[in-house]
Protein backbone atom coordinates (compact mmCIF):
# COMPACT_ATOMS: atom_id res chain seq x y z
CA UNK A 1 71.04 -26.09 -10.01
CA UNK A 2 73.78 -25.07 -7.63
CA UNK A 3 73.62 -20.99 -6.73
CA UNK A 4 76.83 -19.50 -7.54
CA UNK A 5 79.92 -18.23 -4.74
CA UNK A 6 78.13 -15.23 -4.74
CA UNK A 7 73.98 -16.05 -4.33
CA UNK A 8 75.76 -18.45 -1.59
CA UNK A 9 77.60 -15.62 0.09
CA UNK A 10 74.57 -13.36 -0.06
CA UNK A 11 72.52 -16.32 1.91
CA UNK A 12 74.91 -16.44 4.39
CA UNK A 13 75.77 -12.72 5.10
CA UNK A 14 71.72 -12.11 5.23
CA UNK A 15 71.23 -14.74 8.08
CA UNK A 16 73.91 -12.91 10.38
CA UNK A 17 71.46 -11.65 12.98
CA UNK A 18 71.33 -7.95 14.19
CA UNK A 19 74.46 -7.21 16.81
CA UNK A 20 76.58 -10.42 15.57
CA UNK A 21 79.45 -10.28 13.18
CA UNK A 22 81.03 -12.87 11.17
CA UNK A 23 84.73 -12.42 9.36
CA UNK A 24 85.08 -12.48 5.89
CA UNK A 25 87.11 -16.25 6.55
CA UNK A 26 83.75 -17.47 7.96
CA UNK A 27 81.90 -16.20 5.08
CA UNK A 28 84.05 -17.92 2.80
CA UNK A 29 84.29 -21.35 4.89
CA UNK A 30 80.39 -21.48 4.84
CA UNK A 31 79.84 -20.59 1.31
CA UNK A 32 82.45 -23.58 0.74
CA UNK A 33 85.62 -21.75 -0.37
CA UNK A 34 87.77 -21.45 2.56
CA UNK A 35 90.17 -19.57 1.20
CA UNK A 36 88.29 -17.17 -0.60
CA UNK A 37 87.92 -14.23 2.26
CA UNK A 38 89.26 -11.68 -0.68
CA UNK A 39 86.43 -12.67 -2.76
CA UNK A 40 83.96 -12.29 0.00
CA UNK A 41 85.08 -8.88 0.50
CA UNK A 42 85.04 -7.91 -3.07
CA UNK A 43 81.83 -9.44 -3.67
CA UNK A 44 80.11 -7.74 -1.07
CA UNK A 45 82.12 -4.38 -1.75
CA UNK A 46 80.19 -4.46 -5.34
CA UNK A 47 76.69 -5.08 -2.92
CA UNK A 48 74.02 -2.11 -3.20
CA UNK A 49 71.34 -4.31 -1.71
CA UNK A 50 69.80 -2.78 1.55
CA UNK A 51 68.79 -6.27 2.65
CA UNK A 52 72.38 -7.90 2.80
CA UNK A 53 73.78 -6.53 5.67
CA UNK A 54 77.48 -6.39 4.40
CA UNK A 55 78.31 -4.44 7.70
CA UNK A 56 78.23 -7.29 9.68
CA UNK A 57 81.45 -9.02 8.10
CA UNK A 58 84.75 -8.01 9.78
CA UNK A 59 88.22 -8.90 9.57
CA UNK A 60 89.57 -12.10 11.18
CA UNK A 61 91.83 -10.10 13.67
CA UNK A 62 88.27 -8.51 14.76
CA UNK A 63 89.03 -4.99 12.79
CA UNK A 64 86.46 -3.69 10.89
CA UNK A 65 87.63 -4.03 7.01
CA UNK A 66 86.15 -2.37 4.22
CA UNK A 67 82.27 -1.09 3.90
CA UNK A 68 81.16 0.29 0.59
CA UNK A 69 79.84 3.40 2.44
CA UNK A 70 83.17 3.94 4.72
CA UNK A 71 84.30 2.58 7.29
CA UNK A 72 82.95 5.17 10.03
CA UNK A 73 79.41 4.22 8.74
CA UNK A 74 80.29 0.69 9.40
CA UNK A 75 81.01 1.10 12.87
CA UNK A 76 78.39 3.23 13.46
CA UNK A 77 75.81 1.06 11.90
CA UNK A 78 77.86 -2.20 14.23
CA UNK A 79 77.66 0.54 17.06
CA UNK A 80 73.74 1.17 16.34
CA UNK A 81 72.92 -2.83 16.55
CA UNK A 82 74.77 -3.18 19.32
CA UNK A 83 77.54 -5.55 18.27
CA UNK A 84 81.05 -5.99 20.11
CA UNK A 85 83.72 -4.46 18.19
């Protein structure tokens, strides 16, 4: 049984390793709907799971985007892992 856009956009965001950052395009490519960045962000806006780690998808243009817990937690979380942004 295939896993759905959003099990497969889970799998992906969970294998982003600690300090590295993908953009929501990326996501969306890999989960095998390139043009679905909007859905990656909404479906990972709607995420409560502590073990996704939703922080570590960013806009294309290397912004942060949206974080269901603000976007000043996002960067400090980013900030905290030592990512580049």
């Amino acid at each position: 049984m295939r896993k759905s856009f959003s099990e497969r956009v889970f799998t992906i965001v969970k294998k982003i390793s600690r300090g590295r950052v993908l953009a929501y395009k990326d996501v969306a490519r890999l989960a095998g709907s390139p043009s679905a960045s909007r859905a990656v962000g909404n479906i990972l806006n709607k995420n409560r799971e502590p073990r996704i780690p939703c922080h570590r998808v960013v806009r294309s243009d290397g912004t942060l985007g949206g974080y269901n817990r603000g976007a000043k937690k996002k960067l400090e979380i980013l900030r905290k892992e030592g990512a580049k942004i």
